[in-house]
N, C-alpha and C. Protein backbone atom coordinates (compact mmCIF):
# COMPACT_ATOMS: atom_id res chain seq x y z
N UNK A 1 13.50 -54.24 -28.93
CA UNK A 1 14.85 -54.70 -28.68
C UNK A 1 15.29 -54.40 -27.25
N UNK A 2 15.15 -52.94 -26.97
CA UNK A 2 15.08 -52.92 -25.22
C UNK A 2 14.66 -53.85 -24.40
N UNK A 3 13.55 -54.09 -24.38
CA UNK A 3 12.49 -54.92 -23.72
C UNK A 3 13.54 -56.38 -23.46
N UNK A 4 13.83 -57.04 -24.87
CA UNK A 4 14.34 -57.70 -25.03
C UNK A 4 15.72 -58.40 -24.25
N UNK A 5 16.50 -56.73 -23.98
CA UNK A 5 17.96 -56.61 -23.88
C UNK A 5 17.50 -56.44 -21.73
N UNK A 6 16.50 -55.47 -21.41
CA UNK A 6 15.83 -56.06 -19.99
C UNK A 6 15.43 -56.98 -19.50
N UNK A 7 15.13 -57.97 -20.35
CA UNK A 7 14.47 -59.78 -20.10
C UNK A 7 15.62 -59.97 -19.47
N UNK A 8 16.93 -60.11 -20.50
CA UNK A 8 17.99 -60.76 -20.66
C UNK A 8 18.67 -60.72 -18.92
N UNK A 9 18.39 -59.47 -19.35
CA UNK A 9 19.23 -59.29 -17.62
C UNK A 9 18.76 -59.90 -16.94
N UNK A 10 17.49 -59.55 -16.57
CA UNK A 10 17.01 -59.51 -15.43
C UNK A 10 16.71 -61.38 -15.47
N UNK A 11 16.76 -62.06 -16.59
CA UNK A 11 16.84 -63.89 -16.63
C UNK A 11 18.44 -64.17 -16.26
N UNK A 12 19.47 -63.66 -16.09
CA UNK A 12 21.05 -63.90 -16.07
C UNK A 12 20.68 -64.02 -14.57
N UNK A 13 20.73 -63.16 -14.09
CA UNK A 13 20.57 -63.31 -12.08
C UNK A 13 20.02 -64.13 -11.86
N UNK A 14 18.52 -64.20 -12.38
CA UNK A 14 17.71 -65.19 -12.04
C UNK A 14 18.51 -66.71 -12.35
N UNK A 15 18.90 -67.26 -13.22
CA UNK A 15 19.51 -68.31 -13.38
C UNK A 15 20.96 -68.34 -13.07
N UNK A 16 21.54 -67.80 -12.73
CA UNK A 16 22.68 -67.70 -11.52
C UNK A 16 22.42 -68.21 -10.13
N UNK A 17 21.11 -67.66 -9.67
CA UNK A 17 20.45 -67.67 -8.24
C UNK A 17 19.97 -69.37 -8.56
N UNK A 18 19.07 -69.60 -9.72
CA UNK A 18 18.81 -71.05 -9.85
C UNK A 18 20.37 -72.33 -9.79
N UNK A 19 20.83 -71.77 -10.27
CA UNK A 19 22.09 -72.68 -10.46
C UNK A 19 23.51 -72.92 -9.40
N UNK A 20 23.15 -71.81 -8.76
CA UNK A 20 24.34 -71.92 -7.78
C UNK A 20 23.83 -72.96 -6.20
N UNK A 21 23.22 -73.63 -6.38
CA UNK A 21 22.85 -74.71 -5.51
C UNK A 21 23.45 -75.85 -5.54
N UNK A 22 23.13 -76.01 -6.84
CA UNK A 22 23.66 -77.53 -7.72
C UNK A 22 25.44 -77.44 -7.78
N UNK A 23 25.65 -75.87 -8.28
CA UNK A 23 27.16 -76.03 -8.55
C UNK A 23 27.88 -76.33 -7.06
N UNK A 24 27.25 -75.63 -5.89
CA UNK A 24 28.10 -75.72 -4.91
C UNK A 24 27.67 -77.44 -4.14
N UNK A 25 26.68 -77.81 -4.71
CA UNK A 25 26.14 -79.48 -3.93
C UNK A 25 27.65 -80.29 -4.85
N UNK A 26 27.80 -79.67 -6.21
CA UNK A 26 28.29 -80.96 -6.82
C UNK A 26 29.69 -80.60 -6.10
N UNK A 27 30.45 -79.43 -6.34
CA UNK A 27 31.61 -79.38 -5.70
C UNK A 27 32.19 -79.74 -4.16
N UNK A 28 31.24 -79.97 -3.28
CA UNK A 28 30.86 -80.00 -1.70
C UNK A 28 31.34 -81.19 -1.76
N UNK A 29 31.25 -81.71 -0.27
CA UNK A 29 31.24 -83.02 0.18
C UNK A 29 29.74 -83.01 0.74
N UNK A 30 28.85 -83.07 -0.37
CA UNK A 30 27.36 -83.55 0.82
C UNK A 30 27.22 -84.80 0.11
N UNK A 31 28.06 -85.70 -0.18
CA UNK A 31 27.66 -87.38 -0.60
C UNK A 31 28.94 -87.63 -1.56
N UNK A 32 28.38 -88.40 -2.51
CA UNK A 32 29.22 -89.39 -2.97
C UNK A 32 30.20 -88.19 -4.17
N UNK A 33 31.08 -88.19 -4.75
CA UNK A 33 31.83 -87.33 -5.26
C UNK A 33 31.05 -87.94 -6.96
N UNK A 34 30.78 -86.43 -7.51
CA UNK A 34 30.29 -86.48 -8.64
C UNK A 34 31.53 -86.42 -9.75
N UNK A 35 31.59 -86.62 -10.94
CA UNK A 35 32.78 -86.58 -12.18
C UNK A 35 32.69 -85.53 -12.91
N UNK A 36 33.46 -85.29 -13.54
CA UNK A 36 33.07 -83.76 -14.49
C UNK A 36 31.99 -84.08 -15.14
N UNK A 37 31.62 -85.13 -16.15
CA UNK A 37 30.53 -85.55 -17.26
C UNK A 37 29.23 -84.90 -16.27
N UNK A 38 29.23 -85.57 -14.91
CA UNK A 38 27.82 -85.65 -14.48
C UNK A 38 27.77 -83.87 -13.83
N UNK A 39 28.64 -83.43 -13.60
CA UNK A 39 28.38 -81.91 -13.45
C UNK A 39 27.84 -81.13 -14.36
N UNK A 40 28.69 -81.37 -15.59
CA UNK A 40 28.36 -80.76 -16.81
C UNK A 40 26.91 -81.18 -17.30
N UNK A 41 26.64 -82.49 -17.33
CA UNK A 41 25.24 -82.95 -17.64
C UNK A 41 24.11 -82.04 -16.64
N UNK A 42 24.46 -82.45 -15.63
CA UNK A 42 23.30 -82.10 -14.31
C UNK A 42 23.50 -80.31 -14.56
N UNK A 43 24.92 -79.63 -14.95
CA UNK A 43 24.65 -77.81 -15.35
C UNK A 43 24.23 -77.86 -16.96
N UNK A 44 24.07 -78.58 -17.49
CA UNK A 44 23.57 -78.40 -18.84
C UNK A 44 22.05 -78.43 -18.73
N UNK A 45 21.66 -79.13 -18.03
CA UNK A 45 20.35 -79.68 -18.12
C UNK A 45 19.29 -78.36 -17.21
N UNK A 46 20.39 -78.03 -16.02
CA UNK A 46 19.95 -76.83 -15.68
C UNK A 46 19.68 -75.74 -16.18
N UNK A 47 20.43 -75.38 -16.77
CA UNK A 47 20.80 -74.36 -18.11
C UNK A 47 19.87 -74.23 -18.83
N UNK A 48 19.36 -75.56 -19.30
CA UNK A 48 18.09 -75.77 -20.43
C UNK A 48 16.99 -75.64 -19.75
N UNK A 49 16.85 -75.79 -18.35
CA UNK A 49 15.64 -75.64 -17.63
C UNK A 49 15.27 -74.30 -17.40
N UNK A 50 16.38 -73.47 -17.05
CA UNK A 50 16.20 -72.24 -16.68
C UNK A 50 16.21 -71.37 -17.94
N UNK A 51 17.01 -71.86 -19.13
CA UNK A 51 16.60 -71.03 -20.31
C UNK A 51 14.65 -71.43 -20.49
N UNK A 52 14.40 -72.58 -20.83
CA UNK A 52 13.06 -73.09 -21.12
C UNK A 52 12.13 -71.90 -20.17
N UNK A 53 12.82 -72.08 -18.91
CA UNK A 53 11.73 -71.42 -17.91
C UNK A 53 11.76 -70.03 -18.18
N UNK A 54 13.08 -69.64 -18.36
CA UNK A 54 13.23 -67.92 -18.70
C UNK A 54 12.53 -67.69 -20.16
N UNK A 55 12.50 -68.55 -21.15
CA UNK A 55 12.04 -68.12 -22.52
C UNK A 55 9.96 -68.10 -22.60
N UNK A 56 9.66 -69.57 -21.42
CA UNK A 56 8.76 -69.01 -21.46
C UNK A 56 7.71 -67.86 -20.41
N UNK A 57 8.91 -67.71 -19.48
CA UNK A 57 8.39 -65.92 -18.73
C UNK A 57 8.97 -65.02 -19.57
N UNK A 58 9.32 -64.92 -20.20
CA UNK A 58 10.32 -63.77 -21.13
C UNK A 58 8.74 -63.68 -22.37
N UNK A 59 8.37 -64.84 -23.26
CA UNK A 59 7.07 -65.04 -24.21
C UNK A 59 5.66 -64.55 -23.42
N UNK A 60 5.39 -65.11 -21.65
CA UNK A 60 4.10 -64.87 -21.36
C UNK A 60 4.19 -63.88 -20.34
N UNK A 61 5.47 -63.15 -19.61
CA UNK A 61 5.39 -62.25 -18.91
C UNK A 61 6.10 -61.29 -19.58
N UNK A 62 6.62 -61.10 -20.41
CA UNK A 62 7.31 -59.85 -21.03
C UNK A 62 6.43 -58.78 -21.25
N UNK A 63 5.11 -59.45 -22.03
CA UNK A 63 3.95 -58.30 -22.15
C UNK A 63 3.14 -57.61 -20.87
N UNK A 64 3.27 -58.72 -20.11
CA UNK A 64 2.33 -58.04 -19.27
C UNK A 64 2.81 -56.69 -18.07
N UNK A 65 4.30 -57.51 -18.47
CA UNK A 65 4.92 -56.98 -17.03
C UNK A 65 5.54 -55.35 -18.08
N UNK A 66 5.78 -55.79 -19.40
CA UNK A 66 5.88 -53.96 -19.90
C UNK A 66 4.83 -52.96 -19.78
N UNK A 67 3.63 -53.91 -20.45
CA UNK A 67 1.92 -53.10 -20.09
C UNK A 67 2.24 -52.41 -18.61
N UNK A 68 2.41 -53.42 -17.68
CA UNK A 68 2.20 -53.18 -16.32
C UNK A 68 3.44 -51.22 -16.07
N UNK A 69 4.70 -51.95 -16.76
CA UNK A 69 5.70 -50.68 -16.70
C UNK A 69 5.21 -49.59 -17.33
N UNK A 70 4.66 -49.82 -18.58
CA UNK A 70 4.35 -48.73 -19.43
C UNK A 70 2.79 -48.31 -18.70
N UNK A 71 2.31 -48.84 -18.10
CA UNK A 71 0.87 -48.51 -17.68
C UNK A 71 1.17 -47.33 -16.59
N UNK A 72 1.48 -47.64 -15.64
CA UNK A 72 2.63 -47.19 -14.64
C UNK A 72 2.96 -46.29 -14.90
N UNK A 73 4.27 -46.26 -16.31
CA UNK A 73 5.14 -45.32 -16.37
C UNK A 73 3.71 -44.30 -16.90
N UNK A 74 2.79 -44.24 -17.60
CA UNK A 74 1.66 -43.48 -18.05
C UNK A 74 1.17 -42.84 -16.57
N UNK A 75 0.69 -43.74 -15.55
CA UNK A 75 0.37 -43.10 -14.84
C UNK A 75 1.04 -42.38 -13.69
N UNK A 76 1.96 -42.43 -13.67
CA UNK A 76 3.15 -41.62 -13.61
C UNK A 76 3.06 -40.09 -13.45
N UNK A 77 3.14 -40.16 -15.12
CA UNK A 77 3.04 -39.37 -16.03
C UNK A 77 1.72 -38.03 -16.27
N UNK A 78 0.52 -39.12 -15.68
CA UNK A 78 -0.67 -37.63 -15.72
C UNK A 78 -0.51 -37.39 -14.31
N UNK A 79 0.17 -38.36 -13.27
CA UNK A 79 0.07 -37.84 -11.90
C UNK A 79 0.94 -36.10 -12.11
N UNK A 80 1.87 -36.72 -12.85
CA UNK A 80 3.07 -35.53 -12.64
C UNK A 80 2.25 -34.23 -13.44
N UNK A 81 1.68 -34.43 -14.45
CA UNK A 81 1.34 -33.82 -15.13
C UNK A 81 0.17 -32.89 -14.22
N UNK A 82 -0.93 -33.62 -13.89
CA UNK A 82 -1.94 -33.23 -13.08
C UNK A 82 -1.45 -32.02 -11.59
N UNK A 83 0.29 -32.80 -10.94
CA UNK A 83 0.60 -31.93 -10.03
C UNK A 83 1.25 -30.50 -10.61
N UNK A 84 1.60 -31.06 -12.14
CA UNK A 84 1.90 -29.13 -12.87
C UNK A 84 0.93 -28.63 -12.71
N UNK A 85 -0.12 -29.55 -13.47
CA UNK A 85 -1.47 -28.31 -13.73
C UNK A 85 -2.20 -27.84 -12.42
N UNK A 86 -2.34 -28.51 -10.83
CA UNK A 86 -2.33 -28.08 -9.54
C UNK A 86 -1.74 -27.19 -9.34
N UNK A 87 -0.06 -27.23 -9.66
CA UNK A 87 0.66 -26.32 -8.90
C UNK A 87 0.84 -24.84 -10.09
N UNK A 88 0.63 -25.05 -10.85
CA UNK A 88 0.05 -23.60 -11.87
C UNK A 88 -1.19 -23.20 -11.72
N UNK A 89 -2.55 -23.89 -11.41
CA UNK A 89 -3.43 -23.38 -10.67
C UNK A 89 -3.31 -22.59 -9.41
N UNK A 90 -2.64 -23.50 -8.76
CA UNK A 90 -2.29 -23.04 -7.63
C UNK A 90 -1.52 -21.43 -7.17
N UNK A 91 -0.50 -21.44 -8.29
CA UNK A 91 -0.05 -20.46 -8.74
C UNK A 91 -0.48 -19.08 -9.00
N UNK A 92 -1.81 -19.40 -9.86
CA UNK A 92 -2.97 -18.53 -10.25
C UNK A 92 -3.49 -17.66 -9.36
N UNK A 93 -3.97 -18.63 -8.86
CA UNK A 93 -4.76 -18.27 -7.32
C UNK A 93 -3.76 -17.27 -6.58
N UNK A 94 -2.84 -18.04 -6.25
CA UNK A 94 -1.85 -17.40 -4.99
C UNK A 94 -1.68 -15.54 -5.78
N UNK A 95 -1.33 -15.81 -6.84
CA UNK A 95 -1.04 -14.29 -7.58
C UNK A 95 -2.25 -13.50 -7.73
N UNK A 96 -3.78 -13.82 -8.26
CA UNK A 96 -4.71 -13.38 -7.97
C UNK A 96 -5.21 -12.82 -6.49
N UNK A 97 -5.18 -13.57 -5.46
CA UNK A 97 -5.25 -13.27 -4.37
C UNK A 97 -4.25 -12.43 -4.46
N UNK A 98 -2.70 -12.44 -4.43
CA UNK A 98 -2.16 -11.02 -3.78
C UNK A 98 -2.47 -10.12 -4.59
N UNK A 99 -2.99 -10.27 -5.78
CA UNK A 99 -3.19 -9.23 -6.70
C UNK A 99 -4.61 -7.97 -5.49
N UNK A 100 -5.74 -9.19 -5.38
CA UNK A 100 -6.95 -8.89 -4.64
C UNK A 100 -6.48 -8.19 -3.17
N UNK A 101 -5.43 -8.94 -2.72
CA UNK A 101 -5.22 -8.05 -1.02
C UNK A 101 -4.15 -6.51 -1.33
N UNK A 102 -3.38 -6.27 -2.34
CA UNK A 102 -2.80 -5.51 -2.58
C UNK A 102 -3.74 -4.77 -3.11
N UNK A 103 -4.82 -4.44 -3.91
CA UNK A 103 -5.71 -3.49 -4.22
C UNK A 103 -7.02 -3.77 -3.05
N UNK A 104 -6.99 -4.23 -2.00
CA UNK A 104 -7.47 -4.14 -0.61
C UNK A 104 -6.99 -3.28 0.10
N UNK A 105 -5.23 -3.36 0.44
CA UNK A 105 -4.61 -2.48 1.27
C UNK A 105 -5.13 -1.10 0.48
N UNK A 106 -4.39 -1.17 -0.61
CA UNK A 106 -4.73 0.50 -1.37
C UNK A 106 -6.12 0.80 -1.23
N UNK A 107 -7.40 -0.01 -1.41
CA UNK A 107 -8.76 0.57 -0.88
C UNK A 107 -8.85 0.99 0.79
N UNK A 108 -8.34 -0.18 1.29
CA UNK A 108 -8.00 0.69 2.85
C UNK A 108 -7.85 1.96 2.75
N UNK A 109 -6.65 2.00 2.14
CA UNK A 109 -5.50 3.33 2.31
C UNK A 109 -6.73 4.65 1.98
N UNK A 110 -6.91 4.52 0.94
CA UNK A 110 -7.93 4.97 0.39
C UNK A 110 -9.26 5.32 1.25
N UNK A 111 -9.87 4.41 1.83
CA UNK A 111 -11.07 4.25 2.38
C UNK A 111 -10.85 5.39 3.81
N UNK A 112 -9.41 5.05 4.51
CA UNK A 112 -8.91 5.74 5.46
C UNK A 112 -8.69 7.22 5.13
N UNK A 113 -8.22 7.49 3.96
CA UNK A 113 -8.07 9.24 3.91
C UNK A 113 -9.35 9.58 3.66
N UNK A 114 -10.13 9.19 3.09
CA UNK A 114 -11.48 10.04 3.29
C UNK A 114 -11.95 9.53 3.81
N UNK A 115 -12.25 8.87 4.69
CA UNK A 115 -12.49 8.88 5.91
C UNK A 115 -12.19 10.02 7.02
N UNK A 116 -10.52 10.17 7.13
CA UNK A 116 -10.18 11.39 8.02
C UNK A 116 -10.49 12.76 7.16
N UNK A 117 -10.77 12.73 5.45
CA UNK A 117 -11.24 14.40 5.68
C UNK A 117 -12.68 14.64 5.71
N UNK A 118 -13.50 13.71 5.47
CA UNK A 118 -14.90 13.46 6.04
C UNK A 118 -14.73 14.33 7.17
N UNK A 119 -13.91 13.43 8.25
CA UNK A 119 -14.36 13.67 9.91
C UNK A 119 -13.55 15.05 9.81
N UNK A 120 -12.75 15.57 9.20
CA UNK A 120 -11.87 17.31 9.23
C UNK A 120 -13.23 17.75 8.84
N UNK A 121 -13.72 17.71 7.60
CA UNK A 121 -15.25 18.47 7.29
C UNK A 121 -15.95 18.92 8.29
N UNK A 122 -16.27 17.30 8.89
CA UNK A 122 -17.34 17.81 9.85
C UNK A 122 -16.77 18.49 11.34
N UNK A 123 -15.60 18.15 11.07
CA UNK A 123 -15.19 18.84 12.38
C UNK A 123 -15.39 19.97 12.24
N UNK A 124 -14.82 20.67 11.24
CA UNK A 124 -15.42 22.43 11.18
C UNK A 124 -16.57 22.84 10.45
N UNK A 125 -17.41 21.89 10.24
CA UNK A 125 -18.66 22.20 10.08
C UNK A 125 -18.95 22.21 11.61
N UNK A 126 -18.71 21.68 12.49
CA UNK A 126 -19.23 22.00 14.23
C UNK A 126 -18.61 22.60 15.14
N UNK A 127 -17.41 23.13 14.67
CA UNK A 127 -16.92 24.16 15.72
C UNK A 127 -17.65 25.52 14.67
N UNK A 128 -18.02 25.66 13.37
CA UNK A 128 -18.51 26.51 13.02
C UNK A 128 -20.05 27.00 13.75
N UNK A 129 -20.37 25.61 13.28
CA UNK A 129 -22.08 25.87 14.12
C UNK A 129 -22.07 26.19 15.45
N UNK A 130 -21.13 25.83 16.01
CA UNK A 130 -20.50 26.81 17.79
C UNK A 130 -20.12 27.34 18.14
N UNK A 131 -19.51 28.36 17.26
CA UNK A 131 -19.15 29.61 17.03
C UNK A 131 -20.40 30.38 16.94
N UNK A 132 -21.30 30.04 15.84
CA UNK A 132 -22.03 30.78 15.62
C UNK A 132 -23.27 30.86 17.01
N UNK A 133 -23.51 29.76 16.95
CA UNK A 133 -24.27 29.16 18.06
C UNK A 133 -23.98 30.15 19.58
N UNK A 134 -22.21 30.26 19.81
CA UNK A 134 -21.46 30.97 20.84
C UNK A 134 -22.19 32.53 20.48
N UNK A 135 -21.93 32.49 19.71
CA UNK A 135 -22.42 34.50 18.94
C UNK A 135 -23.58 34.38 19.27
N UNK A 136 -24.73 33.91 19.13
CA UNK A 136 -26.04 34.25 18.93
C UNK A 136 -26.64 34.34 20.10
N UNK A 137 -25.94 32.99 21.06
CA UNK A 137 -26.43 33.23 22.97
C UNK A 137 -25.79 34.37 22.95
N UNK A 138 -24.69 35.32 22.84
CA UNK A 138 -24.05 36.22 23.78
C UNK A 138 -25.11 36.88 23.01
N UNK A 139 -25.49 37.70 21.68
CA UNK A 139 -26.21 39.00 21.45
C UNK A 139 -27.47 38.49 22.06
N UNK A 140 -27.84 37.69 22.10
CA UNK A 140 -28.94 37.14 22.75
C UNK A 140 -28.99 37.82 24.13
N UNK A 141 -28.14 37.11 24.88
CA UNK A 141 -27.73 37.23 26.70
C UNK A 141 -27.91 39.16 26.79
N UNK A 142 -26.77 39.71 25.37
CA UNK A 142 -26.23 41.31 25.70
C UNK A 142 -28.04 41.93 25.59
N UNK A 143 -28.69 41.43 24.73
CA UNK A 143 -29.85 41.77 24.51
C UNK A 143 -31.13 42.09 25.52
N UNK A 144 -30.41 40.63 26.15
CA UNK A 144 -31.19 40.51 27.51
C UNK A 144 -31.17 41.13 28.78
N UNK A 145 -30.11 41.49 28.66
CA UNK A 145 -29.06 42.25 29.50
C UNK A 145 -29.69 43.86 29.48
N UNK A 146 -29.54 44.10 28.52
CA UNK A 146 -29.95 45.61 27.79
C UNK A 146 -31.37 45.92 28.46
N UNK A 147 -32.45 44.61 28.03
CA UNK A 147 -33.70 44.65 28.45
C UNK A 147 -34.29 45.21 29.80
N UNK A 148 -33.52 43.84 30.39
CA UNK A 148 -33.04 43.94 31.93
C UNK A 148 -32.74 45.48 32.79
N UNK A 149 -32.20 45.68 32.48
CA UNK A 149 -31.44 46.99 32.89
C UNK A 149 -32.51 48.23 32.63
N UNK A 150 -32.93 48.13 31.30
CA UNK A 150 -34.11 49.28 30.77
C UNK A 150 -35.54 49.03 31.43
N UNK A 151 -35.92 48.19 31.84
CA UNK A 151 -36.54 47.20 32.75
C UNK A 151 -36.85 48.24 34.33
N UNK A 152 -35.54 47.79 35.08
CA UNK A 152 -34.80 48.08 36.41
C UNK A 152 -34.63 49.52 36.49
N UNK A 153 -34.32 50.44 35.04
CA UNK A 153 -34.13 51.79 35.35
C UNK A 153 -35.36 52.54 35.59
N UNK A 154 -36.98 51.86 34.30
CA UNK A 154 -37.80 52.24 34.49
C UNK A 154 -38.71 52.28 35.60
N UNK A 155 -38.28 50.78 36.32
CA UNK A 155 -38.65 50.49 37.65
C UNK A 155 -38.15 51.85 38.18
N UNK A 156 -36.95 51.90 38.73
CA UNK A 156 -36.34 52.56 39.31
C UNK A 156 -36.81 54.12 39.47
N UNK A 157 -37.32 54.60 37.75
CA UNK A 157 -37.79 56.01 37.58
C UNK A 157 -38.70 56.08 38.22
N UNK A 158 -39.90 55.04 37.84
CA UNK A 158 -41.31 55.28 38.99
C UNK A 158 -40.76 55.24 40.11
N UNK A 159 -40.06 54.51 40.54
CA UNK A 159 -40.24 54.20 41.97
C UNK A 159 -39.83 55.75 42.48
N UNK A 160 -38.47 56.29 41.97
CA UNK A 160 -38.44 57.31 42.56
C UNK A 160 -39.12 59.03 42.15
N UNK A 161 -40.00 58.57 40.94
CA UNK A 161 -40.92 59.36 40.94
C UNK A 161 -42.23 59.23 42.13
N UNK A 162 -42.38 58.56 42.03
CA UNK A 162 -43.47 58.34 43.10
C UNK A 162 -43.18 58.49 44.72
N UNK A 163 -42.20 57.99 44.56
CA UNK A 163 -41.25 58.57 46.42
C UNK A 163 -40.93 60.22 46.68
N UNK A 164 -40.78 60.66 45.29
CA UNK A 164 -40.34 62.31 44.98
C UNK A 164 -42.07 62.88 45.42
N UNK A 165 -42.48 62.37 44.55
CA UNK A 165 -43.98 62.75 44.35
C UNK A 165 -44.95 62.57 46.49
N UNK A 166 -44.50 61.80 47.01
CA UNK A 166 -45.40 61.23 48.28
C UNK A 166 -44.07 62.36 49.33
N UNK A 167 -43.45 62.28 49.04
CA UNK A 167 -42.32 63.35 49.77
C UNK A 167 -42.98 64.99 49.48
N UNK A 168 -42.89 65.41 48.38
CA UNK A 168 -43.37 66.65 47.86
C UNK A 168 -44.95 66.85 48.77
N UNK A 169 -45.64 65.75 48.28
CA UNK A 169 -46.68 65.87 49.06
C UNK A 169 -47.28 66.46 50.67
N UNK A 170 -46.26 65.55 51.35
CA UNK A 170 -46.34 65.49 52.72
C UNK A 170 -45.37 66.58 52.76
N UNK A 171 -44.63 67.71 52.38
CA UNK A 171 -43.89 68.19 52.83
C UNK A 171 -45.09 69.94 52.48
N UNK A 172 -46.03 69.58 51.27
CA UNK A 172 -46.62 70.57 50.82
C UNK A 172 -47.89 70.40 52.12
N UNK A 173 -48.23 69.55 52.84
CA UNK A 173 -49.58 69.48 53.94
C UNK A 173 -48.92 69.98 55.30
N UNK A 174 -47.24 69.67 55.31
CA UNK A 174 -46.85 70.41 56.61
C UNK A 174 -46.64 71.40 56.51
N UNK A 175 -46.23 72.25 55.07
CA UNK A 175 -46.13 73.69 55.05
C UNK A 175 -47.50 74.33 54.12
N UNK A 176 -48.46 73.73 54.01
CA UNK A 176 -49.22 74.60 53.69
C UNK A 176 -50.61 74.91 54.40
N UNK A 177 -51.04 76.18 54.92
CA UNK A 177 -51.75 76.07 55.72
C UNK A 177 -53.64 76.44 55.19
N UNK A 178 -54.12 76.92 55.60
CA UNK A 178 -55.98 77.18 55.06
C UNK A 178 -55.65 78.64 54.53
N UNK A 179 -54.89 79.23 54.73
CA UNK A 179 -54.87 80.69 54.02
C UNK A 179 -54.00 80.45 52.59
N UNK A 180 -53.37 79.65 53.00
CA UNK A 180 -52.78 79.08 51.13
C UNK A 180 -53.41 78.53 50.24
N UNK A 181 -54.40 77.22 50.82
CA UNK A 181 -54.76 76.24 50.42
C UNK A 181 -55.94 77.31 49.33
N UNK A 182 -56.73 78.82 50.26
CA UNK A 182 -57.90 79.39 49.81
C UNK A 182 -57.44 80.20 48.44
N UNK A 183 -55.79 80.69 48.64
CA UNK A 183 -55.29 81.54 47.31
C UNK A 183 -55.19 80.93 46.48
N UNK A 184 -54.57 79.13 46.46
CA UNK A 184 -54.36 78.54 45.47
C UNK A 184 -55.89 78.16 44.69
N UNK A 185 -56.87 77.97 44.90
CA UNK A 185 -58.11 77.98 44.82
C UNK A 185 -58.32 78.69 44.20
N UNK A 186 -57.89 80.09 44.62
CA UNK A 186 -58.53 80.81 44.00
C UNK A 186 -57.92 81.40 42.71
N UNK A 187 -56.78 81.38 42.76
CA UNK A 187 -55.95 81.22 41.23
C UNK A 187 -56.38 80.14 40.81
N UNK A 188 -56.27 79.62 40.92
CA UNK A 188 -56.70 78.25 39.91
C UNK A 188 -57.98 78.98 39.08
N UNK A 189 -58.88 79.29 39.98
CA UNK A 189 -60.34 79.39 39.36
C UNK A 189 -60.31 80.67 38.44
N UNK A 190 -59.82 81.74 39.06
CA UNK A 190 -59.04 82.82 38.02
C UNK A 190 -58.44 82.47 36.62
N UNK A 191 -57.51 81.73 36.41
CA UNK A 191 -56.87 81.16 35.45
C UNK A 191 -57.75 80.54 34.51
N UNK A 192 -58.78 79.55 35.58
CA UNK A 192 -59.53 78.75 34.24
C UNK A 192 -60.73 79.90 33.79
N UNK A 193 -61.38 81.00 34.12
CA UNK A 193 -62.33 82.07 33.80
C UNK A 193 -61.30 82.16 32.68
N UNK A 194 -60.13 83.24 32.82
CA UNK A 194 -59.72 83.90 31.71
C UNK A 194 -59.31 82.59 30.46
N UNK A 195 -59.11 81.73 30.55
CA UNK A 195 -58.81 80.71 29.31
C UNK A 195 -60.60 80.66 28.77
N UNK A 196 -61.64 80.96 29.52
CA UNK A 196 -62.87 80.70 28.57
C UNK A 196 -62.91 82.04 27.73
């Protein structure tokens, strides 16, 4: 009945647009002056032409041209449909992803603090080992030091034993003369008799 009640219309304009040629030729001065009968005849006849013509586009285009609307209005219809189901995909995604970069930042965040107590660890794991490292050259060095010195003193003892000793010497050849040299001799040799 719709369909029906849309023909209608859309045939009223159309045969308005057909007919208003004739009505304004007959009323005009473009020739000989027409009578009412032949107006009415010549709009009756129009009338019947444009109904005839409207009844049979209304019988052989009504179907095609609703198919065509309703085909249309269908595809329309999965377009719109298809851009929900896009834009709820779409949707998906977009929330997944921030879901994915928001537990990114927090792995950052994450990745970054241990990261910095990693590098605190090792930081005093190596001022430790250089500390210790610091300790072990110095008892080392004091050690060396110690050596050194016990070294230099012993030097030092010979040396001035032996300078004591070449002094004593030369001081015992300028004061001792052949009448000493014969007593000491001869104690000596005394001494070693009585020890046999």
């Amino acid at each position: 009945m719709r369909k029906t009640i849309r023909a209608c219309r859309l045939l009223i304009p159309a045969a308005a647009l057909a007919l208003a040629p004739s009505i304004v030729f007959a009323s005009g001065g473009g020739g000989e002056a027409m009578t009412m009968d032949q107006i009415l005849w010549d709009l009756g006849i129009k009338v019947l032409n444009t109904a005839i013509l409207g009844f049979f586009a209304f019988k052989y285009l009504s179907k095609p041209l609703s198919q065509f609307v309703e085909n249309r209005s269908d595809k329309v219809k999965e377009e719109i449909n298809a851009a929900q189901s896009a834009q709820r995909e779409a949707e998906e995604r977009l929330k997944a992803f921030q879901e994915k970069t928001a537990g990114i930042d927090a792995e950052i965040e994450k990745l970054r603090r241990q990261t910095c107590s990693e590098i605190d660890k090792e930081q005093k794991l190596l001022l430790e080992e250089a500390h210790k490292a610091a300790e072990h050259i110095r008892s080392h060095v004091g050690e060396t030091i110690q050596q050194e010195v016990a070294k230099a003193r012993a030097e030092l003892h010979r040396e001035a034993v032996r300078i004591a000793a070449d002094l004593a010497e030369e001081r015992v050849r300028k004061n001792i003369n052949t009448d000493d040299q014969q007593r000491l001799v001869s104690g000596y040799l005394k001494e070693m008799e009585a020890t046999r």
